[in-house]
Structures are given as structure tokens and as C-alpha cells.
Protein backbone atom coordinates (compact mmCIF):
# COMPACT_ATOMS: atom_id res chain seq x y z
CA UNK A 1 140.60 337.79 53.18
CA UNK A 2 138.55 334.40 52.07
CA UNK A 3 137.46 331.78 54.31
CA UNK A 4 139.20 329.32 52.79
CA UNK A 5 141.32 328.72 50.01
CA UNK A 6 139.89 327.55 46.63
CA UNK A 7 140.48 324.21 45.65
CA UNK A 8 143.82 323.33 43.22
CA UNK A 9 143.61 322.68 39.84
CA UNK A 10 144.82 318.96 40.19
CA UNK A 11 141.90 318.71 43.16
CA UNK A 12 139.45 320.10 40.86
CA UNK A 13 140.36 317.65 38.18
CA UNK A 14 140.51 314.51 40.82
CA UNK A 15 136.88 315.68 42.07
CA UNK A 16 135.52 316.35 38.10
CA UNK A 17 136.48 313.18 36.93
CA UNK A 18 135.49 311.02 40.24
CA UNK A 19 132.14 312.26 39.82
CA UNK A 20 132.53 311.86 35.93
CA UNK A 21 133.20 307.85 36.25
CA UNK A 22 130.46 307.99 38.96
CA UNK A 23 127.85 309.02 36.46
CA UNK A 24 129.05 307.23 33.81
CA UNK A 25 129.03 303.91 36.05
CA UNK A 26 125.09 305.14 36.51
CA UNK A 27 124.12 305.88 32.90
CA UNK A 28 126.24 302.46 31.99
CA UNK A 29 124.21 300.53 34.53
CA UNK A 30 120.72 302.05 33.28
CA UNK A 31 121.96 301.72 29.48
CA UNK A 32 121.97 297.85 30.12
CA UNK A 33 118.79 297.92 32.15
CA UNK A 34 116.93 298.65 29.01
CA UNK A 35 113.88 299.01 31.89
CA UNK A 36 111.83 302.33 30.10
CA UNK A 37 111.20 303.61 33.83
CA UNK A 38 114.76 303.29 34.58
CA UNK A 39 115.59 306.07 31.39
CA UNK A 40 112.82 308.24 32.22
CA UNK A 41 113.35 308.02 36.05
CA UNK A 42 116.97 309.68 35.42
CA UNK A 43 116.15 312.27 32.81
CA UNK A 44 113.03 313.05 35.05
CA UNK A 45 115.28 313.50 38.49
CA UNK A 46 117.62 315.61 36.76
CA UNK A 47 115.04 317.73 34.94
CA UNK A 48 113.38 318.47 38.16
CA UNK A 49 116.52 319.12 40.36
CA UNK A 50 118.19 321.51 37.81
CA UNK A 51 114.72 323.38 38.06
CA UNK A 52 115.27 323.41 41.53
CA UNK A 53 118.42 324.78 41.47
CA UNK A 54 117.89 327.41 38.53
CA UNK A 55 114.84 328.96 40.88
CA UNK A 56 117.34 328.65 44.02
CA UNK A 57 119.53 330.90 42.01
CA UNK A 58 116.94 333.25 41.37
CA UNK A 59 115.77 333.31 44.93
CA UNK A 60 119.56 333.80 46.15
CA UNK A 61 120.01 336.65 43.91
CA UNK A 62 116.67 338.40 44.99
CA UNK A 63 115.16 338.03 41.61
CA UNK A 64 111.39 338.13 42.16
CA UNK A 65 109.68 335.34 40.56
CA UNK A 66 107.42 331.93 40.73
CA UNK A 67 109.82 329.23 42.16
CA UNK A 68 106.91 326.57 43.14
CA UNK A 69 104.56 327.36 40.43
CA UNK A 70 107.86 326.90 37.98
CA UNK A 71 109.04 323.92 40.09
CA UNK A 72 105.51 321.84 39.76
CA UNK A 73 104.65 322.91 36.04
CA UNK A 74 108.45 321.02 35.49
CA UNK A 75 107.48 317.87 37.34
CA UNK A 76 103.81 318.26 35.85
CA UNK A 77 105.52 318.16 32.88
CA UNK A 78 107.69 315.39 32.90
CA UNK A 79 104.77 313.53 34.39
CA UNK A 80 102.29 313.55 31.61
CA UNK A 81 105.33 313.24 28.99
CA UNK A 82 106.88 310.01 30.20
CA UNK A 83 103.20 308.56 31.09
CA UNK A 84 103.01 308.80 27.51
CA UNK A 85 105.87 306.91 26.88
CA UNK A 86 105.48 304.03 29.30
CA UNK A 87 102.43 303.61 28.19
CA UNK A 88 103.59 302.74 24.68
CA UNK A 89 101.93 306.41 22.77
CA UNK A 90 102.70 308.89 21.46
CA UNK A 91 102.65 312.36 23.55
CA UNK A 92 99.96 314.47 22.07
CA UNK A 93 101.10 316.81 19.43
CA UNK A 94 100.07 320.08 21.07
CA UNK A 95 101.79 319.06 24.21
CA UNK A 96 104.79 321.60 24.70
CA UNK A 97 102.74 324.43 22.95
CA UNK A 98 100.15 323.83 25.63
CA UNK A 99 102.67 323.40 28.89
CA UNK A 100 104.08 327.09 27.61
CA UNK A 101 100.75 328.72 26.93
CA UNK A 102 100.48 327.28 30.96
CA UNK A 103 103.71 328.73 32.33
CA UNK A 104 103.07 331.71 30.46
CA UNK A 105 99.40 332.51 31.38
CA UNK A 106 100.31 330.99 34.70
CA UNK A 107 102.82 333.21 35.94
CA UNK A 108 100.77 336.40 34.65
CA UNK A 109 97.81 334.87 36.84
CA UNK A 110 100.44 335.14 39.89
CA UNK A 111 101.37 337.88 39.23
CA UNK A 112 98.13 339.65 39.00
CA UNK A 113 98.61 339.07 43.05
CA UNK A 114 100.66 341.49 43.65
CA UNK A 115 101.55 345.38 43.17
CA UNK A 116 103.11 346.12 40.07
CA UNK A 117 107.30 346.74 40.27
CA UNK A 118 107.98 348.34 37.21
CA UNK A 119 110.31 346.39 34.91
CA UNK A 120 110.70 344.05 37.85
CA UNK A 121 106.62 342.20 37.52
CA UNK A 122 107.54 341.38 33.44
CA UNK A 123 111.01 339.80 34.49
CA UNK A 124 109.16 337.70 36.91
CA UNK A 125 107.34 336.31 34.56
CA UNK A 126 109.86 335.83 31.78
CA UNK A 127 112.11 334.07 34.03
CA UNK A 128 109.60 331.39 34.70
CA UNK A 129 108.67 330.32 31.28
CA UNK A 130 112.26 330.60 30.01
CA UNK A 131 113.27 327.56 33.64
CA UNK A 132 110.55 326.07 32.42
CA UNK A 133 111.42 326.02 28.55
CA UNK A 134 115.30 325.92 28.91
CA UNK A 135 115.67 322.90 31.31
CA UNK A 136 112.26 321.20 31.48
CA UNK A 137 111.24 321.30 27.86
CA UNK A 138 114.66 321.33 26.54
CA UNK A 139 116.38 318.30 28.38
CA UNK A 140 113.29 316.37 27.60
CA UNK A 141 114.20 315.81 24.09
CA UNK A 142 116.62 312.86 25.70
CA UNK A 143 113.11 311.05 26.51
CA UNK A 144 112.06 311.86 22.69
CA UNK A 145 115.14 310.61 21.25
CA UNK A 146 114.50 307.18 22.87
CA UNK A 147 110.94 306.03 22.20
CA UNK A 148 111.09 308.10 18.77
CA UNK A 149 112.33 305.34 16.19
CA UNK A 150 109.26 303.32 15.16
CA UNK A 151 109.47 299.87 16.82
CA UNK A 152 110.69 300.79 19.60
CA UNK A 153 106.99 299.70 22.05
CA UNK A 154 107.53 295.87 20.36
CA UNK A 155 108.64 294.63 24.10
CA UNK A 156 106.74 297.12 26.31
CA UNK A 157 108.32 298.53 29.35
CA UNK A 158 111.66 298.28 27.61
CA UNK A 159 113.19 300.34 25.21
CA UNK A 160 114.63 299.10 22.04
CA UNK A 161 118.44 298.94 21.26
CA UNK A 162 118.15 301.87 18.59
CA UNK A 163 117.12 304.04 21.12
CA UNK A 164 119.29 302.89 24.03
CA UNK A 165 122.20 303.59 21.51
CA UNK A 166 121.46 306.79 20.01
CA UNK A 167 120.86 307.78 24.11
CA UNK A 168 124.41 306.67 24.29
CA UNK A 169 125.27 308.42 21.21
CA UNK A 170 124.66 311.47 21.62
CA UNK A 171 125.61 312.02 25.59
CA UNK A 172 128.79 310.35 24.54
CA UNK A 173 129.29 313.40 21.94
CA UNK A 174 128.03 316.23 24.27
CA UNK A 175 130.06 314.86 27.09
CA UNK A 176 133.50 314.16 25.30
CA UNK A 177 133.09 317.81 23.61
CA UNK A 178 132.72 319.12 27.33
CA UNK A 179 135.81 316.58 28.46
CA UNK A 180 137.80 317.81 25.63
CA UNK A 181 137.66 321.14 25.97
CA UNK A 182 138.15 320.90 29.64
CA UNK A 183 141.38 319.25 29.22
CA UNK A 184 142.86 320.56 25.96
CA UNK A 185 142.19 324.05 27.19
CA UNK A 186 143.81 323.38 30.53
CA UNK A 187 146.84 322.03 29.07
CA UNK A 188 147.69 324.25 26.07
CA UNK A 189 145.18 326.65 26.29
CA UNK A 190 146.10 330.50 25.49
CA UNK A 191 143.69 332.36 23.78
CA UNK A 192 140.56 333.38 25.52
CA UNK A 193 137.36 332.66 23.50
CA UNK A 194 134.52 334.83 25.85
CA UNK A 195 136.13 335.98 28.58
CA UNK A 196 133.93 338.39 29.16
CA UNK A 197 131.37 334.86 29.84
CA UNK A 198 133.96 332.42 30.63
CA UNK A 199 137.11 333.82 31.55
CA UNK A 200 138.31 329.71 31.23
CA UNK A 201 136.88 328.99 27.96
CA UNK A 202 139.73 328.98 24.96
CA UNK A 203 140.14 328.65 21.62
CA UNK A 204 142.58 325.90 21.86
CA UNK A 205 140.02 323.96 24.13
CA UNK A 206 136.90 325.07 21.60
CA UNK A 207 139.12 322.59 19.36
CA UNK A 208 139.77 319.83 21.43
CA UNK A 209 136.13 319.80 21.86
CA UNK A 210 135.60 319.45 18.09
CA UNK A 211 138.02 317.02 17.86
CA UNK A 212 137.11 314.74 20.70
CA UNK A 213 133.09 314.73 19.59
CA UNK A 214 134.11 313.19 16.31
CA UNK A 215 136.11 310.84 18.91
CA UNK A 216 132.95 309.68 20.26
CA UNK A 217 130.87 309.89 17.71
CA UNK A 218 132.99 308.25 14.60
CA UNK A 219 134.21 305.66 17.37
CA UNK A 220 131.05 304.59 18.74
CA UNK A 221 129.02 304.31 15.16
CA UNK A 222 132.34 302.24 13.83
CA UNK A 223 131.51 299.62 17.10
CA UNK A 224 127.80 299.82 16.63
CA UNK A 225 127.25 300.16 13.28
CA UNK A 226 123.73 298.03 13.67
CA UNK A 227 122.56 299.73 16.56
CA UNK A 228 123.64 302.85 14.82
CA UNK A 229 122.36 302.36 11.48
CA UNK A 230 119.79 304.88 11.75
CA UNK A 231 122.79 306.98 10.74
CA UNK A 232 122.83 305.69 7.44
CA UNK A 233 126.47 306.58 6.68
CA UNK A 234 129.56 308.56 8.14
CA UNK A 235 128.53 311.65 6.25
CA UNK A 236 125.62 312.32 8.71
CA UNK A 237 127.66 311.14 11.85
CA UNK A 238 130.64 313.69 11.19
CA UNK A 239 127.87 316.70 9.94
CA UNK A 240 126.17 316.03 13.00
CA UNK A 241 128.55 315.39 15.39
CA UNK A 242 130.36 318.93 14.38
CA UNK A 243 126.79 320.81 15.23
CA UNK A 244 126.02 318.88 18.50
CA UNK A 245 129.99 319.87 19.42
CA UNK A 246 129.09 323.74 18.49
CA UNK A 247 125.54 323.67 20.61
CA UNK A 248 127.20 322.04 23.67
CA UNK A 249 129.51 324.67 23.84
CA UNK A 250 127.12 327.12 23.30
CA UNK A 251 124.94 325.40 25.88
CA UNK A 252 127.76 325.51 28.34
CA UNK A 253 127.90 329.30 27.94
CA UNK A 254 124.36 330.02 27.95
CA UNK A 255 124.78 328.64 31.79
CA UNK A 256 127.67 330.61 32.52
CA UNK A 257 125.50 333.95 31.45
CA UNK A 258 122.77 332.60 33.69
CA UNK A 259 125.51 332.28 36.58
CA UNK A 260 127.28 335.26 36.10
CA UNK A 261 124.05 337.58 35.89
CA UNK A 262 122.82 336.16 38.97
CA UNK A 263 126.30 335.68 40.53
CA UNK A 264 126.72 332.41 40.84
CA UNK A 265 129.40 330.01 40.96
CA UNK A 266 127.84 326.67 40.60
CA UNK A 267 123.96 326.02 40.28
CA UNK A 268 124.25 323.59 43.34
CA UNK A 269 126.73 321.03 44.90
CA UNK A 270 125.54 317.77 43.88
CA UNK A 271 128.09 316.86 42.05
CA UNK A 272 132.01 317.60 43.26
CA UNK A 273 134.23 319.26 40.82
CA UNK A 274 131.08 319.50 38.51
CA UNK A 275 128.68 321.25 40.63
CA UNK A 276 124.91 320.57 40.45
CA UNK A 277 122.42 319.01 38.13
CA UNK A 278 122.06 322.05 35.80
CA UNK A 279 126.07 322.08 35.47
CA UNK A 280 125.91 318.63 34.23
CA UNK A 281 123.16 318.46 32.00
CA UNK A 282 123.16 322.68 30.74
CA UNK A 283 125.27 321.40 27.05
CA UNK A 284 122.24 318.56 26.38
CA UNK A 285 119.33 321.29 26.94
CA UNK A 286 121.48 322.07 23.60
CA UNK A 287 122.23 319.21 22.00
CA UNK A 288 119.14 316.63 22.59
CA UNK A 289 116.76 318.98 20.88
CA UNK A 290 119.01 319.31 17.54
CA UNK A 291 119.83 315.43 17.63
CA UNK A 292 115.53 315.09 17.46
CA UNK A 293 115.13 317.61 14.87
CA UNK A 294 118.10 316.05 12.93
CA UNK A 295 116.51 312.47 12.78
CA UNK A 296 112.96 313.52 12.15
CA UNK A 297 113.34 316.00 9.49
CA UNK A 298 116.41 314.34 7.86
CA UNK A 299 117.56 310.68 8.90
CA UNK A 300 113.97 309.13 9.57
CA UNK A 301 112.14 310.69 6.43
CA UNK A 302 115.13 309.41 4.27
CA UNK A 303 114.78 305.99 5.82
């Protein structure tokens, strides 16, 4: 018999969105700051906490691994990255190829330490460079997205209101796809999408969260269509705001097959009703990086 009963649906809910209005209260209160610390400060804390809790995972599961070497490369990491940033340059171009080459040749290095395990001594390894690629790496696209539209050093320590905006932008879209899925598939939801991943996951909710991205992302672009304008026209907002809808899904699954192959519920309990930082920020590791990639090699170029 359990300990102790799990939690209602309608708790569940209460706790998901208190903590929901919680963060958004935060982001809200940075997004005004404009301070360039204040940006990097969050993405940084998160980073490094859902590192934390993806090598707690590991460790709970007996998975044999790296934990500190993979927790300090991740605050390493974001250290030299945002130093970059504050200071008004551009991080060097070899930068991420580099911090892999150092997970990778740094967990074979620790691993020369100890007896080999079989199959076991590779999987070590892997698992540290993919924390350190998946979270880390990923989730630092957010900082890239930022500083990347040219103009945006001209007040330093700030950040400029194209960047604050298309922050805004696209956790607005990643985070209404994950709202709207949440709630369309627990109100009419009937046919399971994965449940061999996510027993919860429907198709009914798959398009409420199509529906509510183009809810954020149509909406906010028709309120800021200055701030926006990088954009350039409704074309790229709907194209784009269909993929980052796709990837945050996908992101949210990718977690799930990270939770249920080390069987785990949550990745911590930072968060009620959402559970810990890698819960909250798992669909941007998705959806940051193809927002970059989008306005580098298509919006900027055309600019």
C-alpha cells in the first residue's frame, strides 16, 4: 500500500499554475529590468540547477558517471559565455565545439581511473557530454537570442528591447504550447499520442498546443509589432511558431524518456505541480536553439 495518496487532479492544477504565475511574475519583473546580469543570472541558475538535478537522477538510479566534473564544466560554461556577453563581445566562434571536445576528452580522462565495466565505462561517459550538451549548451541559446541582434551593446549592461522581446517571444510560445496541451488534453483529451513515453500526452492536447503557440505568438507580434519587427511579416511568425510548438513537445518527451529510463517522476521539487528546474525549462533546450538558427540563417541575413 503507498504512503500517501497522490495528489488530485484539481490540486495538481492549483499547485502548476501557482508556481506558473510565480515564474511568470519573475521573468515579468527581469523583462522590465532590462539589467544584462539580471537575464543571464536566471538562464545561468537554471542551467546549472537542471544539471544538478539530471546528475542526481543518474546518481539515484545507480548509473555510473561524472556528476562534479559534469556539474563544473556546466557552470564553467555559462561562465565564460555570459562574460562574453556582459562584456559587450562576441563569444568566440569555436566556443561550444571546444566545451564538448572538454566534456568529451574529460570524462574519458576520468574514466581512465578506474577498472573497465564493460558496456557500463562508455555509458559513463556518454551520459556526461549528452547533461552537458542537452541542458547546458542547449538552454544557452536563450542568452544567444538576446545579445544576438546587432545593436543590442549601444547602452552597455542593458539589453536592447529587440532582444528583451524576442526573450519574451519565444518563452511565451514554448510555454503556452506546454499550457495548452496541459489543459486541452485534460479536458477533452482521448487519444493517447506515446503512451508508451507519456501515458498523459494526447492527440487532442498535441492540438491545443498548436493552437495556443500561434496564441502567443500571432498575439504578442500584433502588440509589439516594433519590438517584433525582426519578424518581418506574419508569414515567418506563424512558420515559426508551428516548429517551436512541434520541438517543445518533442522537448517535453525527450525528458519523459530521460525520467522513465532512470525511473523518475520529477527531476527535483523546486517547483510544486511542475517539479524541478529541468521540468520547467526541458521544451526550451528545444526551442531556443531553432529560434537562433531561424534568425541567423533566415530573418537576419534577409534584413
Amino acid at each position: 500500500m503507498a504512503d500517501s495518496a497522490a495528489p488530485s487532479k484539481s490540486i495538481v492544477f492549483f499547485r502548476r499554475t501557482a508556481s506558473t504565475l510565480s515564474l511568470w511574475a519573475l521573468v515579468t519583473a527581469i523583462f522590465m529590468s532590462r539589467w544584462a546580469w539580471a537575464y543571464l543570472g536566471l538562464i545561468a541558475v537554471l542551467a546549472i540547477i537542471a544539471s544538478m538535478e539530471y546528475f542526481r537522477m543518474l546518481k539515484a538510479a545507480k548509473v555510473w558517471c561524472f556528476p562534479k566534473f559534469g556539474i563544473l564544466l556546466a557552470v564553467a560554461y555559462c561562465g565564460v559565455l555570459h562574460a562574453c556577453f556582459l562584456r559587450g563581445a562576441e563569444p568566440p566562434a569555436g566556443l561550444d565545439a571546444m566545451a564538448i571536445f572538454i566534456a568529451l576528452a574529460g570524462a574519458f580522462t576520468l574514466q581512465l581511473r578506474h577498472p573497465i565495466r564493460g558496456l557500463e565505462s562508455l555509458t559513463g561517459v556518454a551520459l556526461n557530454v549528452l547533461g552537458f550538451v542537452y541542458i547546458a549548451v542547449l538552454f544557452n541559446f536563450l542568452a544567444r537570442i538576446v545579445f544576438m541582434v546587432p545593436g543590442w551593446n549601444a547602452e552597455p549592461g542593458t539589453v536592447s528591447q529587440t532582444g528583451a522581446f524576442l526573450l519574451l517571444w519565444v518563452l511565451a510560445v514554448t510555454k503556452f504550447t506546454d499550457m495548452g496541451a496541459y489543459i486541452t488534453g485534460s479536458m477533452i483529451g482521448k487519444h493517447k499520442m506515446i503512451p508508451h513515453v507519456s501515458p498523459g500526452k494526447t492527440w487532442e492536447g498535441f492540438a491545443g498546443a498548436l493552437f495556443f503557440s500561434q496564441l502567443a505568438g500571432c498575439g504578442l507580434y500584433a502588440m509589439f509589432p516594433q519590438h517584433l519587427a525582426v519578424f518581418g511579416n506574419y508569414g515567418h511568425v506563424v512558420a515559426l511558431g508551428f516548429l517551436l510548438a512541434i520541438l517543445a513537445v518533442i522537448g517535453d518527451l525527450a525528458e519523459s524518456v530521460v525520467k522513465r529510463a532512470l525511473n523518475a517522476k520529477d527531476s527535483g521539487r523546486m517547483l510544486p505541480g511542475i517539479g524541478g528546474s529541468l521540468d520547467l525549462i526541458d521544451s526550451v533546450c528545444f526551442t531556443a536553439p531553432a529560434t537562433y538558427f531561424y534568425l541567423k540563417w533566415i530573418l537576419l541575413p534577409a534584413a
